[in-house]
Every structure is written in structure tokens, then in C-alpha cells.
Protein backbone atom coordinates (compact mmCIF):
# COMPACT_ATOMS: atom_id res chain seq x y z
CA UNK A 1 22.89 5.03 -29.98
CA UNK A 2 21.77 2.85 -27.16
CA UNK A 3 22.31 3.78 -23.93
CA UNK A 4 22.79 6.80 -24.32
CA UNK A 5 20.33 9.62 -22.77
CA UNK A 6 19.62 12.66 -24.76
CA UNK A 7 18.89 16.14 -23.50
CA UNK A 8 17.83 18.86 -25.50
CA UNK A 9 18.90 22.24 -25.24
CA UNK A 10 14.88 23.20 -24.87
CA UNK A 11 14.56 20.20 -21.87
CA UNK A 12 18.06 22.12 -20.08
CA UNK A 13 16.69 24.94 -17.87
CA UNK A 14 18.33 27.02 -15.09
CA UNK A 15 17.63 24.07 -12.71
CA UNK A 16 18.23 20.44 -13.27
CA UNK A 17 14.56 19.79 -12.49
CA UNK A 18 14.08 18.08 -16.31
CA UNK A 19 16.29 15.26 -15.84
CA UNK A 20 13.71 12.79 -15.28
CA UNK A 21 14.40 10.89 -18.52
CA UNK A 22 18.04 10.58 -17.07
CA UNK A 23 16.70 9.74 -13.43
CA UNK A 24 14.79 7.37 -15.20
CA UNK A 25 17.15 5.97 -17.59
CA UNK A 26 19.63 5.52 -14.62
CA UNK A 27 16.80 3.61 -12.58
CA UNK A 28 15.91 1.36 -15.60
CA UNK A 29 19.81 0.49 -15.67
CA UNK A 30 20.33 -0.39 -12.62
CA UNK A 31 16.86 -3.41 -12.51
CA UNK A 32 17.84 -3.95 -16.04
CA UNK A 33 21.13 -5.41 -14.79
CA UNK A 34 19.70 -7.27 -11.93
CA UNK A 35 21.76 -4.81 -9.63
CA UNK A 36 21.28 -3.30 -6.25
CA UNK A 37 21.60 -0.08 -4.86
CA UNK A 38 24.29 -1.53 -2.87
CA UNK A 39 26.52 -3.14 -6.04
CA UNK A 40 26.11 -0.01 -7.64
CA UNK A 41 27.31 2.14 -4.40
CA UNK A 42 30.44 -0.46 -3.85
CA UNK A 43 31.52 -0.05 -7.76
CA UNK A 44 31.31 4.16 -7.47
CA UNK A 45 32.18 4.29 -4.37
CA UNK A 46 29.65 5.99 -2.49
CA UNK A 47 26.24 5.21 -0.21
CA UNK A 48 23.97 3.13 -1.33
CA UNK A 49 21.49 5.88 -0.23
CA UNK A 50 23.48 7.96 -2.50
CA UNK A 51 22.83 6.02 -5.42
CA UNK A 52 19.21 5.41 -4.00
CA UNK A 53 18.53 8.94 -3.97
CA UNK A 54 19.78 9.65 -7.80
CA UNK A 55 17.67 6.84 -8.84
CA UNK A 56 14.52 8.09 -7.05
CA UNK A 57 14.50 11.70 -8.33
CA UNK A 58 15.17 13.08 -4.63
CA UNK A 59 18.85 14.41 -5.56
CA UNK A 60 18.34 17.29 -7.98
CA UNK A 61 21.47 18.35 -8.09
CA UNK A 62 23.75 15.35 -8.41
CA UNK A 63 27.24 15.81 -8.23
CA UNK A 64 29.40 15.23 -11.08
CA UNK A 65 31.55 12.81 -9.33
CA UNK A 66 28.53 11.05 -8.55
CA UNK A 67 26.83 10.87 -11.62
CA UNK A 68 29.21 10.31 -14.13
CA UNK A 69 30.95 7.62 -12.21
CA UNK A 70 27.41 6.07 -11.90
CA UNK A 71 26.24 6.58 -15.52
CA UNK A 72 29.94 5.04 -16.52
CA UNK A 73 29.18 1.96 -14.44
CA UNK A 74 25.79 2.01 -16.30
CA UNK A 75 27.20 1.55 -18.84
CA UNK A 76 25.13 5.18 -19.87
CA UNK A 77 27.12 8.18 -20.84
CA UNK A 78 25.47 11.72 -21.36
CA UNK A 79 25.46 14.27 -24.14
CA UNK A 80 24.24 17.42 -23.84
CA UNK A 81 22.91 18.22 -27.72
CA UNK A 82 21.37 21.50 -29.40
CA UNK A 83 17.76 20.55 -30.65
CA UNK A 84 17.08 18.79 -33.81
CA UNK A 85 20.90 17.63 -33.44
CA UNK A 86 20.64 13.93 -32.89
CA UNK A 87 24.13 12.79 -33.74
């Protein structure tokens, strides 16, 4: 199951303030690849301070048609998964 993030039920609360493994995961892509902000930005379509501010942490609530464009050009996709359920 590479690249993809997991998020356990008991991480999810009322806010999105516990996606730093995602924030993360989405930063590591991006150097991993050798990309820019600005490659990334031109393939989803948005700011590169848009994708900037994902990577950084300083958008908590990303949009979905930010994020899951960005995670598909990532090559990441996320799954939201009860605890204990790693499948």
C-alpha cells in the first residue's frame, strides 16, 4: 500500500487539525519527485501559493478540489479507515 496515507477514525476530529501525516506525506511527494510548487500548481491548476500553503500546514481546511486533484497528481490517494482496519 504505498502511497497511500492512512487516517484513523481516532486521528479524524471535528477539525482537520490532525492531518499532518497527510500535509506531510503531500510535502515529501512533491521533493521526492524533484517538483516545484509551481509544476505542481500548473498540473492542478491552481497558485503555486495554493499548493505552497497545503504543503506547509497553513491551509487547514483544504478544499476538495484542491486536494484531491493534488494528491492524484501525487500520485497519493486517501482513505479514510475505522481503526485497526488496515486494508
Amino acid at each position: 500500500m504505498a502511497n497511500v496515507v492512512q487516517i484513523s477514525e481516532a486521528q479524524r476530529k471535528r477539525s482537520y487539525t490532525s492531518a499532518e501525516k497527510l500535509i506531510e506525506e503531500v510535502r515529501n511527494q512533491i521533493f521526492r519527485d524533484g517538483r516545484s510548487y509551481k509544476d505542481v500548481a500548473a498540473l492542478v491548476k491552481v497558485s503555486p501559493t495554493t499548493i505552497r500553503n497545503l504543503a506547509s500546514g497553513k491551509t487547514i481546511w483544504p478544499r476538495p478540489t484542491t486536494l484531491f486533484p493534488t494528491l492524484n497528481t501525487l500520485g497519493l490517494e486517501m482513505r479514510l479507515v475505522k481503526k485497526g482496519d488496515r486494508t
